[in-house]
Protein backbone atom coordinates (compact mmCIF):
# COMPACT_ATOMS: atom_id res chain seq x y z
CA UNK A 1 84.57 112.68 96.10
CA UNK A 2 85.76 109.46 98.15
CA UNK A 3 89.17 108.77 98.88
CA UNK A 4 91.35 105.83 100.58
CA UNK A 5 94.45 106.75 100.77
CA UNK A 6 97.61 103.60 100.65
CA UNK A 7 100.55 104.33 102.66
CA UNK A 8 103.35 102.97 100.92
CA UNK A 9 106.14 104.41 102.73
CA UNK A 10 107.46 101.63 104.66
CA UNK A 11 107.89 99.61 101.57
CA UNK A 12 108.03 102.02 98.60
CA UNK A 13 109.73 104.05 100.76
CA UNK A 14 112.71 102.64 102.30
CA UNK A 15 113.54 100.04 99.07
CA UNK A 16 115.67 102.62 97.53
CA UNK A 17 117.42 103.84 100.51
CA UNK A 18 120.97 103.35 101.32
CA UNK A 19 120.80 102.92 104.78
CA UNK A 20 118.64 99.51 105.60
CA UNK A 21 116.45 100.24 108.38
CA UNK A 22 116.47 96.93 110.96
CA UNK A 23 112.80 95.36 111.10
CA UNK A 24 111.94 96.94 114.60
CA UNK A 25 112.23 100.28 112.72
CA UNK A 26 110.42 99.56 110.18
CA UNK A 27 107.64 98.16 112.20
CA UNK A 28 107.45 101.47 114.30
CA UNK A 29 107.08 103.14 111.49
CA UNK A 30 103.96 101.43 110.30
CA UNK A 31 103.03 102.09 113.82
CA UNK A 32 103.67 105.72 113.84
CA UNK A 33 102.01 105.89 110.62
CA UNK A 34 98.60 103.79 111.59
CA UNK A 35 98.06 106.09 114.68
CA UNK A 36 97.40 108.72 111.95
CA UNK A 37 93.92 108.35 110.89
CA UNK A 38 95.21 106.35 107.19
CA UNK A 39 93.19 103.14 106.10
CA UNK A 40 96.01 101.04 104.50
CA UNK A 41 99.21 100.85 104.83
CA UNK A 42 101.50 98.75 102.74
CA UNK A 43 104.22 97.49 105.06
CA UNK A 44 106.23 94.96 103.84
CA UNK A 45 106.81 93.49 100.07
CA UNK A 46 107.90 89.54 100.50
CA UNK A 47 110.94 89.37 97.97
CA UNK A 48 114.25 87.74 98.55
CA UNK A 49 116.81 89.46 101.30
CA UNK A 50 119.53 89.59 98.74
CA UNK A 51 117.86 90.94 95.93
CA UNK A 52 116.30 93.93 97.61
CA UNK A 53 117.98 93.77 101.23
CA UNK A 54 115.79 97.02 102.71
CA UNK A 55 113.19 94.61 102.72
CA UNK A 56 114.78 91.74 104.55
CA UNK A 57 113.03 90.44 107.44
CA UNK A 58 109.31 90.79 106.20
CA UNK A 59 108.20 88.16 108.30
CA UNK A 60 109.79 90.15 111.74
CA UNK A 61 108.46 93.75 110.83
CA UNK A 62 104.72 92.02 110.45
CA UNK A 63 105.49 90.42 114.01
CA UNK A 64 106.53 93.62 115.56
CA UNK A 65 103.14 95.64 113.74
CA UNK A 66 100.78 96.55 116.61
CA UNK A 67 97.39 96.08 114.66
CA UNK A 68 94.82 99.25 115.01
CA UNK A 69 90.93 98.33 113.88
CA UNK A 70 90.14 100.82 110.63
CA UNK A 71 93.80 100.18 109.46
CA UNK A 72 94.24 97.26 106.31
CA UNK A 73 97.96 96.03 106.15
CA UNK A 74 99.39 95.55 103.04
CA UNK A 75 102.04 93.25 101.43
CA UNK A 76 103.54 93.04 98.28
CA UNK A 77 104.08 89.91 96.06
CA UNK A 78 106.29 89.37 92.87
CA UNK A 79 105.65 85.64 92.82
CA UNK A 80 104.33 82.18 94.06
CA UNK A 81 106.70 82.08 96.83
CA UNK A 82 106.21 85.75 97.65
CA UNK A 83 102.47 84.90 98.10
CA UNK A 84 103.18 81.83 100.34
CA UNK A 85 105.01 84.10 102.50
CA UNK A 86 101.99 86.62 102.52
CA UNK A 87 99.38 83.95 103.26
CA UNK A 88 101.25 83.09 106.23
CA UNK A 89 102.02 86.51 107.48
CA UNK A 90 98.13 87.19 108.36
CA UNK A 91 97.94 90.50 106.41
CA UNK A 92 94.97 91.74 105.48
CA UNK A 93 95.31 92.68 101.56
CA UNK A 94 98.33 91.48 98.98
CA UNK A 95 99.54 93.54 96.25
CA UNK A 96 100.42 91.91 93.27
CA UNK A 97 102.27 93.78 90.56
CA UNK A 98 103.57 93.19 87.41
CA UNK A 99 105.17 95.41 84.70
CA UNK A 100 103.15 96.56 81.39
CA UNK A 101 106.90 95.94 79.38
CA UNK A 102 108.51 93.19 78.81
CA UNK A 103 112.11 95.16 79.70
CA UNK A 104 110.60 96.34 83.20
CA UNK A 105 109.68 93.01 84.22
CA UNK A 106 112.59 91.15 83.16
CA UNK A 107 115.04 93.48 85.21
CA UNK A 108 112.23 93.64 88.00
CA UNK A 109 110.95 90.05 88.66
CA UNK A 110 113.04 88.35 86.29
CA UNK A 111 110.24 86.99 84.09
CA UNK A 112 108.79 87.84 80.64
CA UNK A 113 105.28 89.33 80.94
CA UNK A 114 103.52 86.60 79.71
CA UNK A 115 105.16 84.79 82.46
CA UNK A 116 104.12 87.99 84.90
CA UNK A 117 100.53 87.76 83.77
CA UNK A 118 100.57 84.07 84.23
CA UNK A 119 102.08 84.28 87.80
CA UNK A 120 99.15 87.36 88.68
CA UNK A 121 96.80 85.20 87.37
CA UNK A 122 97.88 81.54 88.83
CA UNK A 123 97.94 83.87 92.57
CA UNK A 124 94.59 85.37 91.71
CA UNK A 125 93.19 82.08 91.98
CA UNK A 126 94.38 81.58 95.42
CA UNK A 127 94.23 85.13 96.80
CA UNK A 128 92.11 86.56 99.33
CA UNK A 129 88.88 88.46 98.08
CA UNK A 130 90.98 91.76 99.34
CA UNK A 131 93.88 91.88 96.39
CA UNK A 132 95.49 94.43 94.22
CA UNK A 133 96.86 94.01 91.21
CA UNK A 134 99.11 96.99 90.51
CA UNK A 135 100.83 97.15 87.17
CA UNK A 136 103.85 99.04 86.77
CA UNK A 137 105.49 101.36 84.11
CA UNK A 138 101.88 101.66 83.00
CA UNK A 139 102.66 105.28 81.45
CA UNK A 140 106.51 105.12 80.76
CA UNK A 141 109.22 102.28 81.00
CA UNK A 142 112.91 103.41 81.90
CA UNK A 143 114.03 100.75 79.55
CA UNK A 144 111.54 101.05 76.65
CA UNK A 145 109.95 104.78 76.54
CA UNK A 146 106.30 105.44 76.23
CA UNK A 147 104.03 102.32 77.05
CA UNK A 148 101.02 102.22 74.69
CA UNK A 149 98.00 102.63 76.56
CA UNK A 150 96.13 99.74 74.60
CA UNK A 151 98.79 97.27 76.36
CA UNK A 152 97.79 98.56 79.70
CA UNK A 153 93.73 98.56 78.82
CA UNK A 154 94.40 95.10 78.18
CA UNK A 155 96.74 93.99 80.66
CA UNK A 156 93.29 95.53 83.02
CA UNK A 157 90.98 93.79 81.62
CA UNK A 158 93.15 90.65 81.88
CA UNK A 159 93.28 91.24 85.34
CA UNK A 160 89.12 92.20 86.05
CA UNK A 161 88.80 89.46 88.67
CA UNK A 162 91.19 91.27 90.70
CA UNK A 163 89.39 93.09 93.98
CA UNK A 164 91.02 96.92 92.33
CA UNK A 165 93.59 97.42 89.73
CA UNK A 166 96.14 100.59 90.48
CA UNK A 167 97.97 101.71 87.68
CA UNK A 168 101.54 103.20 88.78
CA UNK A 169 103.52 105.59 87.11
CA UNK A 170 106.65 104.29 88.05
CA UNK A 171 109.02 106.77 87.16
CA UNK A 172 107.27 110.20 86.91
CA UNK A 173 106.46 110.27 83.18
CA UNK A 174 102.60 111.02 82.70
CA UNK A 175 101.34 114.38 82.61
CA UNK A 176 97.47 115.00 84.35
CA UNK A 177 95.81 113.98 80.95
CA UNK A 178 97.13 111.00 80.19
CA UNK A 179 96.26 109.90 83.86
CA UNK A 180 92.72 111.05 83.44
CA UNK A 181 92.22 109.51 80.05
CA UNK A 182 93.95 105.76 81.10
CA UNK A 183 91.80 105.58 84.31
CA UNK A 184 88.77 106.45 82.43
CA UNK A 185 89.85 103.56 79.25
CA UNK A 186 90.44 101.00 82.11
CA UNK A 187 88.63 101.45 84.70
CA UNK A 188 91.21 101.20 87.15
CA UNK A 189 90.54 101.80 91.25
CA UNK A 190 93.61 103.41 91.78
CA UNK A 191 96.96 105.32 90.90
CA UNK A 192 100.54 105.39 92.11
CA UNK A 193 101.94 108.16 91.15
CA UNK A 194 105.59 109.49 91.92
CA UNK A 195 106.77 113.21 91.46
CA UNK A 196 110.09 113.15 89.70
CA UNK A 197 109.19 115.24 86.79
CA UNK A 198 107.00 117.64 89.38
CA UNK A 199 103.79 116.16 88.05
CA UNK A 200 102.87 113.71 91.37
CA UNK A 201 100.13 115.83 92.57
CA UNK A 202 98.43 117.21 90.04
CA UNK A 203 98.12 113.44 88.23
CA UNK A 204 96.67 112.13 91.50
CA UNK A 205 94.05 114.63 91.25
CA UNK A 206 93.79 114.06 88.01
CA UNK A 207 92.98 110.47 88.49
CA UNK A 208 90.39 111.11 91.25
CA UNK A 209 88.63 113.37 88.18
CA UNK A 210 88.92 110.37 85.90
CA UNK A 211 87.02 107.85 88.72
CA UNK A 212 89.68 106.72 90.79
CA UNK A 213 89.13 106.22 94.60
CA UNK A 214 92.51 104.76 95.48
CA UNK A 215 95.85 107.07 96.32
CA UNK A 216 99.28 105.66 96.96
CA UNK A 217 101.74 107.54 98.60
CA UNK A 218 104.73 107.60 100.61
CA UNK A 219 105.85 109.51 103.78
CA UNK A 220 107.87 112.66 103.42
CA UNK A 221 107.98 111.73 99.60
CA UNK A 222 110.35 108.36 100.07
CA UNK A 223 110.80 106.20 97.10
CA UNK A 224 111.93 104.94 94.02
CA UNK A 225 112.93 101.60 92.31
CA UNK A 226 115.65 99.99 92.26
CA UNK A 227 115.42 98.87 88.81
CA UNK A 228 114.25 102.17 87.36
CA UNK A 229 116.79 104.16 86.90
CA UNK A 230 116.58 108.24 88.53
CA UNK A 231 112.95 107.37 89.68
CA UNK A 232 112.72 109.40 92.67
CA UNK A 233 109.64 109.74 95.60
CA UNK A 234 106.16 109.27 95.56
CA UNK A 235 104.20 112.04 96.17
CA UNK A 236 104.87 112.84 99.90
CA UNK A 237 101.67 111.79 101.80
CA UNK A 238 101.73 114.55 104.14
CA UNK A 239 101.49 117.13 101.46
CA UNK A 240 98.77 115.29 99.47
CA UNK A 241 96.59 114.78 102.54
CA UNK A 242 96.93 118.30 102.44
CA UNK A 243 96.06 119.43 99.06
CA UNK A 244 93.22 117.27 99.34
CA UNK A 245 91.36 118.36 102.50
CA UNK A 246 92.37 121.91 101.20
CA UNK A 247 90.38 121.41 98.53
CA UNK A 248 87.41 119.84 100.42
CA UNK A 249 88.03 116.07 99.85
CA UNK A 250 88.11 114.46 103.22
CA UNK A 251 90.86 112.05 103.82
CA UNK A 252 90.45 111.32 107.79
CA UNK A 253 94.47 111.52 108.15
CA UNK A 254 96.19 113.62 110.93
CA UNK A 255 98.08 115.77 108.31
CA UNK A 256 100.08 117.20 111.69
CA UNK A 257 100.93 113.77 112.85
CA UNK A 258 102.24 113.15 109.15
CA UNK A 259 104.30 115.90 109.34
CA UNK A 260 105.57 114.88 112.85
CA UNK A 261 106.73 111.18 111.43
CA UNK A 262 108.23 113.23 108.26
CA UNK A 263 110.66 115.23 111.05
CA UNK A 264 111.15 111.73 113.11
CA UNK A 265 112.25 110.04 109.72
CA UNK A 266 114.68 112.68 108.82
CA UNK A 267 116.24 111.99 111.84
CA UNK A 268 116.24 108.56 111.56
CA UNK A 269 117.31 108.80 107.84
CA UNK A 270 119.90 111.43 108.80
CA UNK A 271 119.37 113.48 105.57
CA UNK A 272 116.36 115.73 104.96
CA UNK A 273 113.28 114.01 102.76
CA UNK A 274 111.75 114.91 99.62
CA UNK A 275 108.51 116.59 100.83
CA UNK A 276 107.76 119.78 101.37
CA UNK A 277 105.00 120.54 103.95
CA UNK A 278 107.13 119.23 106.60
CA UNK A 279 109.84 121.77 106.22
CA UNK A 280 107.64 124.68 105.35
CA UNK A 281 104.72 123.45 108.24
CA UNK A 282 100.76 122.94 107.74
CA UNK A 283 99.02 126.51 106.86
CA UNK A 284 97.41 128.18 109.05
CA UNK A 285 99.55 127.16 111.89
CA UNK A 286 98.44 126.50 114.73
């Protein structure tokens, strides 16, 4: 079983924070995190200042990224604009993402999703051969409730050009099945999962079963959305590199050095962080 795991800490991360971490920071951070043994990091998403201010001053983070060979760098796109700020920033991959409701993406990127779907597609057609297209709310919307599958299969398939597709469950709603069963219907590369009904973990393992390859998560479990309402962390990436490599999937990631960012961040943060194996330590210790 293959696995490249997507840091997505240092944007999924810190956009729901309080405290807005200054670009240096933030670019140590993808530092500390690329000295870790992870192949991609997503470290900036290219929105406006005002509308998510966390993520103000994409352009200076990317400047102050020390670039490691092995390691892609990430950034995130809602929009045209977004993706002439990417295309200028010389990152390696761009993420583009879109809601499966109309609700989501109204209150997320101010569009309907037949504008969304036109805006993935019209940036498709200029993107790099390295792009994501991630679609959000895929298994539950905060505003709307259950998302039919069948809209997401299609919204996919729509979307089959795309270098992966990673299907994010946004708020913690989906349960290992109906992981499994939507990765398998779509064909999707990858899943996003976050853990705020305690079912992160086991529906990222369930989407490896179902022919996934591609993990998101976020250090020390950081997260959340701004325009979900009581979405909490992604699955902490420390404790997932662990359960994997536990369980005999090789990940290449310094689960130690994880766990050492985890204890920096709380610090930095100055409150203690949603995962768990850097409070209770790797096992056995050393």
């Amino acid at each position: 079983m293959n696995v490249t795991l997507c840091e997505v800490g240092p944007r999924d991360g810190l956009q729901n924070e309080q405290d807005v971490l200054p670009p240096t920071t933030r670019a140590e951070l993808v530092n500390r995190l690329a000295a870790t043994g992870l192949p991609r990091i997503e470290a900036v998403s290219f929105v406006r200042d005002d509308a998510v201010p966390q993520m103000a001053g994409a352009e200076d983070v990317v400047e102050g990224i020390e670039r490691r060979d092995g390691v892609e760098y990430v950034g995130l796109v809602l929009n045209e604009k977004g993706f002439e700020r990417f295309a200028a920033s010389g990152l390696d991959r761009v993420n583009l993402t879109l809601g499966a409701t109309e609700s989501f993406n109204h209150r997320n990127a101010n569009a309907t999703l037949d504008e969304a779907v036109e805006r993935v597609t019209t940036i498709l057609g200029k993107a790099p051969e390295r792009s994501t297209v991630t679609i959000s709310v895929a298994f539950g919307c905060p505003f709307e409730g259950r998302v039919d599958p069948a809209v997401v299969a299609s919204l996919a398939e729509r979307f089959s050009e795309a270098g992966e597709i990673v299907l994010a469950d946004t708020i913690g709603a989906a349960t290992p099945r109906q992981v499994k069963a939507l990765i398998e219907r779509t064909g999707a590369a990858g899943f996003h999962g976050h853990n705020t009904r305690n079912t992160g973990f086991a529906n990222a393992y369930a989407a490896l079963e179902g022919g996934a390859s591609v993990l998101d998560a976020s250090i020390g479990g950081l997260g959340g959305c701004p325009y979900a309402p009581r979405a909490t962390g992604n699955i902490a990436t420390e404790d997932l590199v662990y359960m994997l490599e536990g369980d005999g999937v090789e990940t290449g990631v310094d689960v130690d050095a994880l766990i050492g960012i985890s204890e920096w961040l709380e610090g930095v943060l100055g409150r203690q962080l949603e995962g768990q194996l850097y409070r209770a330590g790797s096992f056995p210790s050393a």
